[in-house]
Protein backbone atom coordinates (compact mmCIF):
# COMPACT_ATOMS: atom_id res chain seq x y z
CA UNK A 1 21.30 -47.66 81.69
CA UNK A 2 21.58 -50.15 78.47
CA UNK A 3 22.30 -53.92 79.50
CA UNK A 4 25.47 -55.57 79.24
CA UNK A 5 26.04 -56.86 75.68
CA UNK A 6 29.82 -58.69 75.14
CA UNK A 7 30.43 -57.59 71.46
CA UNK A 8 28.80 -54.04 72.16
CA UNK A 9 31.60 -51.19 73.78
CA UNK A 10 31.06 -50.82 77.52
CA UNK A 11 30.58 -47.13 77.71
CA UNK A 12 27.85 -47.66 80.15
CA UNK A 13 30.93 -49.31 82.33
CA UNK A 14 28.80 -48.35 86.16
CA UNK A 15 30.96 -45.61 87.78
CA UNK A 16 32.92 -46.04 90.96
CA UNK A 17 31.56 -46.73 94.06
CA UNK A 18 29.31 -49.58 93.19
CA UNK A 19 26.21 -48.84 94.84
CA UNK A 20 26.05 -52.30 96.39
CA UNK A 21 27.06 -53.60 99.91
CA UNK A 22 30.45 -54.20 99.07
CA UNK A 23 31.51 -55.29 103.21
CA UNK A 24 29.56 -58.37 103.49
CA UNK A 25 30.42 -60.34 106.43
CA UNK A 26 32.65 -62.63 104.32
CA UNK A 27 34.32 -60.15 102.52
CA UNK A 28 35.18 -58.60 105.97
CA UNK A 29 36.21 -61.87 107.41
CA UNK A 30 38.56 -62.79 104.61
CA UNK A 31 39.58 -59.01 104.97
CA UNK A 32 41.18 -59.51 108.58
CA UNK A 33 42.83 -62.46 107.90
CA UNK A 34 44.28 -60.93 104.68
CA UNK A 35 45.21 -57.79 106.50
CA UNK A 36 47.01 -60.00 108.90
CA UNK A 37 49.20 -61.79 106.77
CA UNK A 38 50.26 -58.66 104.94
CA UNK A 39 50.76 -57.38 108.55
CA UNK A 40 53.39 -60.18 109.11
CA UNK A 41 54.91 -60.02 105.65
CA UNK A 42 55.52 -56.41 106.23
CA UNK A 43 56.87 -56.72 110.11
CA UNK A 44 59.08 -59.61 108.42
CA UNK A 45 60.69 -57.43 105.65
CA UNK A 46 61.54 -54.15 107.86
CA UNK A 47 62.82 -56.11 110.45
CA UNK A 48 65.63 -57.62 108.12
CA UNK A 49 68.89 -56.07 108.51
CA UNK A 50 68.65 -54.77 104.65
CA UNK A 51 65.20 -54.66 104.03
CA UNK A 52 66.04 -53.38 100.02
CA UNK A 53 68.33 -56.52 99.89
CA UNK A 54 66.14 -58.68 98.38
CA UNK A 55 63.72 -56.11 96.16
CA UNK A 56 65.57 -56.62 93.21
CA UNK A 57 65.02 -60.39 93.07
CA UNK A 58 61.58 -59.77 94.11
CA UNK A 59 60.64 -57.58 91.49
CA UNK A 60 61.87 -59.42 89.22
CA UNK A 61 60.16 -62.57 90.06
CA UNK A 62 56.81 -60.43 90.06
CA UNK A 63 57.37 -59.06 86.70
CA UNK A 64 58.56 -62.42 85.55
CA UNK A 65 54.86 -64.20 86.53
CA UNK A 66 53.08 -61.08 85.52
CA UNK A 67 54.51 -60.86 81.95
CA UNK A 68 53.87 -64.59 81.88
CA UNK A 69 50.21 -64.15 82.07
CA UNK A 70 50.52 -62.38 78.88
CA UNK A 71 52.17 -65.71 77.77
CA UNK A 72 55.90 -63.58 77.64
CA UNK A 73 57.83 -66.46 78.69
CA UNK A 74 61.45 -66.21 80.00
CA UNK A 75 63.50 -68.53 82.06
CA UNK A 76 64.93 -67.39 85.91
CA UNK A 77 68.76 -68.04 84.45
CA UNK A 78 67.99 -65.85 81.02
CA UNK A 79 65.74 -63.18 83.72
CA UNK A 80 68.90 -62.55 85.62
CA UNK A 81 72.01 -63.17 83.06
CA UNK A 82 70.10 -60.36 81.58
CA UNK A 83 70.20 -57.97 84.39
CA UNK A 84 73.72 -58.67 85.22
CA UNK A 85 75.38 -59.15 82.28
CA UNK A 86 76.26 -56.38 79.72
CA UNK A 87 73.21 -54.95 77.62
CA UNK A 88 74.76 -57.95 74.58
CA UNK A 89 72.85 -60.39 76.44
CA UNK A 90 68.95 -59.76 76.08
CA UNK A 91 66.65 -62.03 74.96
CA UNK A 92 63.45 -60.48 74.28
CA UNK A 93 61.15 -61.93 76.43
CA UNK A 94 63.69 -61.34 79.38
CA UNK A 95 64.36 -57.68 78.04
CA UNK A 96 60.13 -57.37 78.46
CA UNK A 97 59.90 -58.57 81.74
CA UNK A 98 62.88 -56.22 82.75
CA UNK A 99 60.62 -53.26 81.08
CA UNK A 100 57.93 -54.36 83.24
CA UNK A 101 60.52 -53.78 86.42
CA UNK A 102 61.93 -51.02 85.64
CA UNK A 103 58.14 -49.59 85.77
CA UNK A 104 57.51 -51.00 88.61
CA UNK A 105 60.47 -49.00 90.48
CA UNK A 106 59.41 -46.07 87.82
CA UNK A 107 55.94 -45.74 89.87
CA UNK A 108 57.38 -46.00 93.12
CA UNK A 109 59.75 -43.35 92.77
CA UNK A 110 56.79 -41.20 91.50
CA UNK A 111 54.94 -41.89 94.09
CA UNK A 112 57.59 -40.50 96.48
CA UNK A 113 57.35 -37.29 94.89
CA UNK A 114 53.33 -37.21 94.86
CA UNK A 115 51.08 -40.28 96.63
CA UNK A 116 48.67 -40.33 93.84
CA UNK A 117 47.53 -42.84 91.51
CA UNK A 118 46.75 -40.61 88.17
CA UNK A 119 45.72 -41.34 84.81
CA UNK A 120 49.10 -40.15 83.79
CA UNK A 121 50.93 -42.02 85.78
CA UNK A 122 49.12 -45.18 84.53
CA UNK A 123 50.04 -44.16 81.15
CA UNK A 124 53.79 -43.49 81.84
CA UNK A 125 53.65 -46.61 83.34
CA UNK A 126 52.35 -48.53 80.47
CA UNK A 127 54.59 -47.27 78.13
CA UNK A 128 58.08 -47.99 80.03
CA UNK A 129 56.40 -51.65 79.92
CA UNK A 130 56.07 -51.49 76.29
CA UNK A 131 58.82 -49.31 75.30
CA UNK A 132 56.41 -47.18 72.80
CA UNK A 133 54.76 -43.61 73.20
CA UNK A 134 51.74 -44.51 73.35
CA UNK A 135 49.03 -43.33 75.28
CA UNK A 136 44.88 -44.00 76.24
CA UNK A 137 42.73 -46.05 73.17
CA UNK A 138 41.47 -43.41 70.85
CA UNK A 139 40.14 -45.90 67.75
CA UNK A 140 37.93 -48.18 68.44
CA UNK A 141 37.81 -51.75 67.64
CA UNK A 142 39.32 -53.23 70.96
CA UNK A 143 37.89 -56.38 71.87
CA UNK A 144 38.77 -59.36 74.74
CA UNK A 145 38.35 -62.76 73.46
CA UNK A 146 38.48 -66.33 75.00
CA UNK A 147 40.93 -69.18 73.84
CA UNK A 148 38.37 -70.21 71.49
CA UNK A 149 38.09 -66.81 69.53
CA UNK A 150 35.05 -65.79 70.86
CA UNK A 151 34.30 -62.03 72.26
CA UNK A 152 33.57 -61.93 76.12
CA UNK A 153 34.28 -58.69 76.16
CA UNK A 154 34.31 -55.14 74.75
CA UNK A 155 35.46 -52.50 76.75
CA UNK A 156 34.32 -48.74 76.37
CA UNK A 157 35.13 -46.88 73.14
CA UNK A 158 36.43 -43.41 72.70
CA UNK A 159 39.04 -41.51 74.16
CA UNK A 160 36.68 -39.13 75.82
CA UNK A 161 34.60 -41.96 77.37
CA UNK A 162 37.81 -43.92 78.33
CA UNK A 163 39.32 -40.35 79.84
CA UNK A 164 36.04 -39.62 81.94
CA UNK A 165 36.38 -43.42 83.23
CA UNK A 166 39.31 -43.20 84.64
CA UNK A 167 38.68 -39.47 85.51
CA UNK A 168 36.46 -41.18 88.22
CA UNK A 169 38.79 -44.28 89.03
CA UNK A 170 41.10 -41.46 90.06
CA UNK A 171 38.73 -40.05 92.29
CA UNK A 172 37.79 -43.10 93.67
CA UNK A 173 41.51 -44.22 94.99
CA UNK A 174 42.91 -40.81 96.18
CA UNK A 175 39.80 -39.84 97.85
CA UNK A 176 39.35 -40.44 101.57
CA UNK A 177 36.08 -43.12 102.47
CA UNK A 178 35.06 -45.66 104.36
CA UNK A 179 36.06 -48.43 102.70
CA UNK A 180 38.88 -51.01 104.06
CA UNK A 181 41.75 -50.43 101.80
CA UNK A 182 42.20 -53.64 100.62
CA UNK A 183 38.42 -54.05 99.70
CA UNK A 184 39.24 -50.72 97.67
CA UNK A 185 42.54 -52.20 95.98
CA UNK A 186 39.72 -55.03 94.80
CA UNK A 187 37.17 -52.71 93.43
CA UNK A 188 39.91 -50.68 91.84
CA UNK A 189 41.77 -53.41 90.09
CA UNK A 190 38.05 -54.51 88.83
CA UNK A 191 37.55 -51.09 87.19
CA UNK A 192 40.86 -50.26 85.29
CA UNK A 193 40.78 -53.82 83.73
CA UNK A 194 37.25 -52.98 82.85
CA UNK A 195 38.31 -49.94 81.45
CA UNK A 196 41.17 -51.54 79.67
CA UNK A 197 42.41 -47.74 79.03
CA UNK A 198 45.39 -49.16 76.35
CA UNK A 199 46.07 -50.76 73.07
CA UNK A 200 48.45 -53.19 75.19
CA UNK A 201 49.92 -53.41 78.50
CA UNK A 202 46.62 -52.82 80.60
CA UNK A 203 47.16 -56.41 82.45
CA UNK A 204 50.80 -55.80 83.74
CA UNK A 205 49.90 -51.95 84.15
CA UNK A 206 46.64 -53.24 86.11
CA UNK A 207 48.85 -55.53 88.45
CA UNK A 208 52.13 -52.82 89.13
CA UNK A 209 48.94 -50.44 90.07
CA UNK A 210 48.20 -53.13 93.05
CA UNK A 211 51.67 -53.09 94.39
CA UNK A 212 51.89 -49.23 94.19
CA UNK A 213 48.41 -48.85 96.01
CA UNK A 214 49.89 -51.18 99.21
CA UNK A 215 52.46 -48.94 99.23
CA UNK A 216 50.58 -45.76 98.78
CA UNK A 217 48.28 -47.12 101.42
CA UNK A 218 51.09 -48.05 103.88
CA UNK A 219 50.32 -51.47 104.22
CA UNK A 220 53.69 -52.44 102.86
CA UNK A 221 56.47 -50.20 103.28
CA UNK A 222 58.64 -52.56 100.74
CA UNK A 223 56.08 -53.76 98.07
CA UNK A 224 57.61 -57.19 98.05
CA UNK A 225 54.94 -59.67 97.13
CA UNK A 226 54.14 -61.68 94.12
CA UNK A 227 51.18 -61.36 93.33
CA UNK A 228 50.82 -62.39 89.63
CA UNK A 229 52.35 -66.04 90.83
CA UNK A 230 48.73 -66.38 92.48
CA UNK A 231 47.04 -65.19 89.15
CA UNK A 232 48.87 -67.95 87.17
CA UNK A 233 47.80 -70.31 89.41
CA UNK A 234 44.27 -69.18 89.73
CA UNK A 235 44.10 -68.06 86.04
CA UNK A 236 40.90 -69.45 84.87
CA UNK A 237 39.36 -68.10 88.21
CA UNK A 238 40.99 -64.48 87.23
CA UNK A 239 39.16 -64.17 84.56
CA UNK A 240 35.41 -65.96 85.67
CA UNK A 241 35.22 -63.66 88.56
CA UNK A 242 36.27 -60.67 86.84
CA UNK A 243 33.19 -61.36 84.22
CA UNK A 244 31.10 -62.22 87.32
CA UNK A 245 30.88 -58.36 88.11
CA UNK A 246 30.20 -57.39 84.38
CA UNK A 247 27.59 -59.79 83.59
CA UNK A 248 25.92 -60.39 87.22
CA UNK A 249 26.89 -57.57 89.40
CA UNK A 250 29.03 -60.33 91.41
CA UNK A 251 31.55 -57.75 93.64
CA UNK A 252 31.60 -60.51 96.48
CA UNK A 253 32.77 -62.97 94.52
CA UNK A 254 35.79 -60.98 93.56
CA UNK A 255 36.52 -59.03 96.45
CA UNK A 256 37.23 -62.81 98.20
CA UNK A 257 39.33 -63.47 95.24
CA UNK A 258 41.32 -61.00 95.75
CA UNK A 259 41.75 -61.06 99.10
CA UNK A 260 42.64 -64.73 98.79
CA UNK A 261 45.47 -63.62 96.40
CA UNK A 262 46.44 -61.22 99.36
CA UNK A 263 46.45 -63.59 102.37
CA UNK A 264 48.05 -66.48 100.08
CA UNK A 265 50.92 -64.16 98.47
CA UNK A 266 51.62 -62.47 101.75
CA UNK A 267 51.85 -65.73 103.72
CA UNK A 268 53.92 -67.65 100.80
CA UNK A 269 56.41 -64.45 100.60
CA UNK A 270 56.80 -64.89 103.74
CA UNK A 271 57.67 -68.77 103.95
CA UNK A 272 60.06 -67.84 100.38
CA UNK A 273 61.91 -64.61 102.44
CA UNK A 274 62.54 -66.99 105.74
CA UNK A 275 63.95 -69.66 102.99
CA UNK A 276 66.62 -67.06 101.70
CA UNK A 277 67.49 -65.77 104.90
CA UNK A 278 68.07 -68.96 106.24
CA UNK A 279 70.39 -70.18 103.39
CA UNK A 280 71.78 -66.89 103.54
CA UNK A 281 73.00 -67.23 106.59
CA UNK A 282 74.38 -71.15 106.26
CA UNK A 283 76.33 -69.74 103.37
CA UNK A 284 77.88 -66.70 105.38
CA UNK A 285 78.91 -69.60 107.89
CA UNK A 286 80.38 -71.80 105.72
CA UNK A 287 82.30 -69.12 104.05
CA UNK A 288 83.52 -68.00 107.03
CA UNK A 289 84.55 -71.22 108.01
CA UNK A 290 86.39 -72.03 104.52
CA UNK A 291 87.34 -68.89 103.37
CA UNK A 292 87.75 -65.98 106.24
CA UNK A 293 90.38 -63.74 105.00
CA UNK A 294 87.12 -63.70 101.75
CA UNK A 295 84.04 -63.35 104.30
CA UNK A 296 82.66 -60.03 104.89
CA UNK A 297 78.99 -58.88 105.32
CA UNK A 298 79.27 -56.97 102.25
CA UNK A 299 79.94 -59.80 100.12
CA UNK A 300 77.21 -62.60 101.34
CA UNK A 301 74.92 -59.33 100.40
CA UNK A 302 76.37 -59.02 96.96
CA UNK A 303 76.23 -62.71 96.81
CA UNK A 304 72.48 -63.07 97.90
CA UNK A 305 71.18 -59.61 96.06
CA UNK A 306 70.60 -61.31 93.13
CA UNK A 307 71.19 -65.10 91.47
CA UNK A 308 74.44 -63.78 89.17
CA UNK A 309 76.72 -61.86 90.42
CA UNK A 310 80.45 -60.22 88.82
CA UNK A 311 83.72 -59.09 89.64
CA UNK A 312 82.19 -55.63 88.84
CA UNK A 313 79.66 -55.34 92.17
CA UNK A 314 82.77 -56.16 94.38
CA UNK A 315 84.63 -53.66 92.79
CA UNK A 316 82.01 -51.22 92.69
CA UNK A 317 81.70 -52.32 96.18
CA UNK A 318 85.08 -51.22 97.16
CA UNK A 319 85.79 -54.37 98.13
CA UNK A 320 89.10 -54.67 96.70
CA UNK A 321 91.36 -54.15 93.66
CA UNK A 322 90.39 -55.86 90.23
CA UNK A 323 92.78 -58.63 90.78
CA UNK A 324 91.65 -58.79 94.49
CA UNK A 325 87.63 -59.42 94.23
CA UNK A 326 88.54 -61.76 90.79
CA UNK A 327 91.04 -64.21 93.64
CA UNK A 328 87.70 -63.66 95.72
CA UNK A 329 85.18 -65.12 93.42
CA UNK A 330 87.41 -67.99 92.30
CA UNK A 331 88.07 -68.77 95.26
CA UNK A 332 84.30 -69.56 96.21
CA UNK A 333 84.11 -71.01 92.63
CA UNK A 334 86.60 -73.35 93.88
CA UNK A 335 84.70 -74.13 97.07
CA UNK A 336 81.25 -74.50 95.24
CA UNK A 337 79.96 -71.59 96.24
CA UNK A 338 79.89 -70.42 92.92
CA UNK A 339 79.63 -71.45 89.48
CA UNK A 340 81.38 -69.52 87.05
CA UNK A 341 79.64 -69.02 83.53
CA UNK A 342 80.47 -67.00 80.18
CA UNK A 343 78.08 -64.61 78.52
CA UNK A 344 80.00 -63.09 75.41
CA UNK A 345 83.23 -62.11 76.89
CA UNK A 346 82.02 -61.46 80.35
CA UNK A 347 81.97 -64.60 83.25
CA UNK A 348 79.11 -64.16 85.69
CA UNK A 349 79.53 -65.87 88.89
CA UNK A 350 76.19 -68.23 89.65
CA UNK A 351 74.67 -68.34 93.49
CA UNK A 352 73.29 -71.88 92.83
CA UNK A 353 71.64 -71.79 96.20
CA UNK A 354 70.18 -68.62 96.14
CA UNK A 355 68.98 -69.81 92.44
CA UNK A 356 67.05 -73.47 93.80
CA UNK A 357 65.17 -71.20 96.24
CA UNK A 358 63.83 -69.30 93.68
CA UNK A 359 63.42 -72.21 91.28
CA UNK A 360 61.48 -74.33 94.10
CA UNK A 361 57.93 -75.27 92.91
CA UNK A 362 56.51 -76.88 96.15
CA UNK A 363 55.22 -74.04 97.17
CA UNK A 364 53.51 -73.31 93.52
CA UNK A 365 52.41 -76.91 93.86
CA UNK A 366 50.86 -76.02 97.25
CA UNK A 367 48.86 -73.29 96.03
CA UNK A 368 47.75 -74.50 92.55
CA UNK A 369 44.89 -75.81 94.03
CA UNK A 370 41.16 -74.48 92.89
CA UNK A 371 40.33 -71.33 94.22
CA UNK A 372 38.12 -71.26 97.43
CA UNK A 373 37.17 -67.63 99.59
C-alpha cells in the first residue's frame, strides 16, 4: 500500500473494517455511558404524550448548526419565519438550512420503505441539500484545505475508485458483525468523510447519515438530537481527530470523540426537551387560567410545535372558523402570550417563550469547553 501523502488522491483510502482493535477498553467504557444517555434521551421522547411534537423544531435546529459548519449562517427568527410564512419570505441561507431538513425527513421516510444506508440514497440525499442533480465526483481536482490555504487533504479520485469505496462502506453498515453500533456509526462517519463522495454537500450529507443510522439501528426511535451543535463547539477537535486516523492510524482517538458527541448531545437534548415541556406546560396553565373558553390541548400543541405560528394551523386544525382562531390569537397577543409580527402581507404570531428556550446559550456555554474522552 503507498503512504499517505496530503496533496496526492487517497485512492489507497484502507477499506472497511480497519484491521485494528477498534474496542479498546476506553472506547468500550465511553461506549456504555454513551449508550446510556441515548437510552434516556430515547425513553424521554416516547414517553411524551406527542412524541413528533417537537421534531420539527428539532430538525431544524440540527440542520441549522450543521449548515453552520459550512459557515451557512441564518438566524432562529429568519429559520422559522421561513418555514411558516408563505414561500415570499426566504432568505437564502434559511432556504439552505430548510433543504438540509427536508433531507433529513427525505431519508427517514426512505428508510421506512427499505432499512438500508445505500450509495444512492446518500446521493439523493445530497442533492435535496443542494437543490442540483448532481451526483458522485467524476473529475478530479478535489482538494480539503485549512484556513490558511494549505492542502491537508485529498480525497480519492475517479468515479470508479470513489464508487468501489463506498461499494464497501455499504457493506460495512448493512452487514451484521460484532461491532457495538455506535462504535460502527464512528468508523462509518470516518470513512464517507474520507471518501468525500461529492463536489459539495458531503459534511451535512455525512452528519444526516448519523441520525438515519440511530434510527436504522433502533437506538432512537425519534432521531431527535443535535448533533452538529457539539461539532461547532468541538470544531477544531472535528477536524484533528478526523486527520488523526489518516495520517497515524488513530481510530481510538476518534471513536471517543464521537462517542463524547453522543453522551453530551443525548444528555443536553435531554436537559433542552425537559425545558420545553416544562414551559409548555406553565403556558397551558396560565392560558387556562386567563383565557379558558381559548385553552384546548390542541392549541398549546400548535403553539409549542414550532416558534411562529398563524391563523392558518388553527384553521387547518379545525379549531374554529377564520374569524374564530384570528379572536383566538389576539386574544393571547393581548395577554403576552404572543407577539404578533408582519411578513409581506401575512402576520405570524411569535411564541416568545418557546423562542428564549431555543435561543438559550448556557448550555452551549457549558459544553464549549475543550474536548476530553
Amino acid at each position: 500500500m503507498a503512504p499517505f501523502h496530503r496533496e496526492e488522491p487517497y485512492n489507497d483510502l484502507p477499506l472497511l473494517p480497519p484491521d485494528v482493535d477498534l474496542e479498546t477498553k476506553e472506547v468500550m467504557r465511553k461506549t456504555v455511558k454513551a449508550s446510556r444517555a441515548l437510552a434516556q434521551l430515547n425513553g424521554a421522547i416516547i414517553n411524551l404524550p406527542n412524541p413528533s411534537l417537537f421534531l420539527d423544531t428539532i430538525h431544524l435546529q440540527e440542520a441549522k448548526a450543521s449548515s453552520e459548519i459550512e459557515n451557512i449562517i441564518t438566524t432562529n427568527d429568519d429559520l422559522y419565519k421561513s418555514v411558516v410564512a408563505e414561500k415570499r419570505y426566504e432568505p437564502t441561507a434559511a432556504k439552505e438550512v430548510i433543504s438540509y431538513k427536508e433531507a433529513l425527513w427525505y431519508g427517514l421516510e426512505k428508510l421506512k420503505e427499505r432499512p438500508f444506508i445505500t450509495t444512492n440514497l446518500c446521493v439523493d440525499i445530497m442533492r435535496c441539500i443542494k437543490q442540483n442533480t448532481s451526483g458522485i465526483r467524476a473529475t478530479p481536482g478535489t482538494t480539503l484545505s485549512n484556513t490558511q490555504g494549505e492542502v491537508i487533504y485529498t480525497p480519492p479520485a475517479g468515479e470508479t475508485v470513489i464508487r468501489e469505496k463506498m461499494a464497501n462502506l455499504e457493506r460495512f453498515i448493512n452487514e451484521e458483525n460484532s461491532l457495538d453500533p455506535l462504535i460502527k456509526m464512528a468508523v462509518m462517519h470516518y470513512q464517507f468523510e474520507a471518501i468525500h463522495p461529492f463536489i459539495d454537500g458531503n459534511g451535512r450529507t455525512g452528519r444526516i447519515l448519523l441520525l438515519l443510522y440511530l434510527k436504522m439501528e433502533k437506538l432512537l426511535d425519534v432521531p431527535a438530537l443535535y448533533l452538529s451543535e457539539y461539532i461547532i463547539h468541538h470544531k477544531a477537535a472535528y477536524y484533528q481527530k478526523l486527520r488523526a486516523v489518516t495520517e497515524a492510524g488513530d481510530w481510538e482517538g476518534w471513536i471517543l470523540y464521537m462517542l463524547d458527541m453522543i453522551e453530551k448531545t443525548a444528555t443536553s437534548g435531554l436537559q433542552k426537551l425537559e425545558e420545553i415541556m416544562g414551559v409548555m406546560e406553565a403556558t397551558s396553565e396560565e392560558i387556562k387560567e386567563k383565557l379558558p373558553k381559548v385553552h384546548s390541548k390542541e392549541l398549546i400543541e400548535i403553539l409549542f410545535r414550532l416558534p411562529y405560528t398563524k391563523r392558518q394551523f388553527l384553521i387547518d386544525a379545525n379549531m374554529g372558523t377564520p374569524k374564530t382562531v384570528g379572536n383566538y390569537l389576539i386574544a393571547l397577543e393581548n395577554e403576552g402570550f404572543l407577539k404578533a409580527t408582519k411578513v409581506g402581507k401575512e402576520k405570524l404570531y411569535l411564541n416568545q417563550r418557546l423562542m428564549e428556550v431555543l435561543e438559550n446559550k448556557g448550555e452551549a456555554r457549558k459544553h464549549n469547553t475543550s474536548y476530553s474522552a
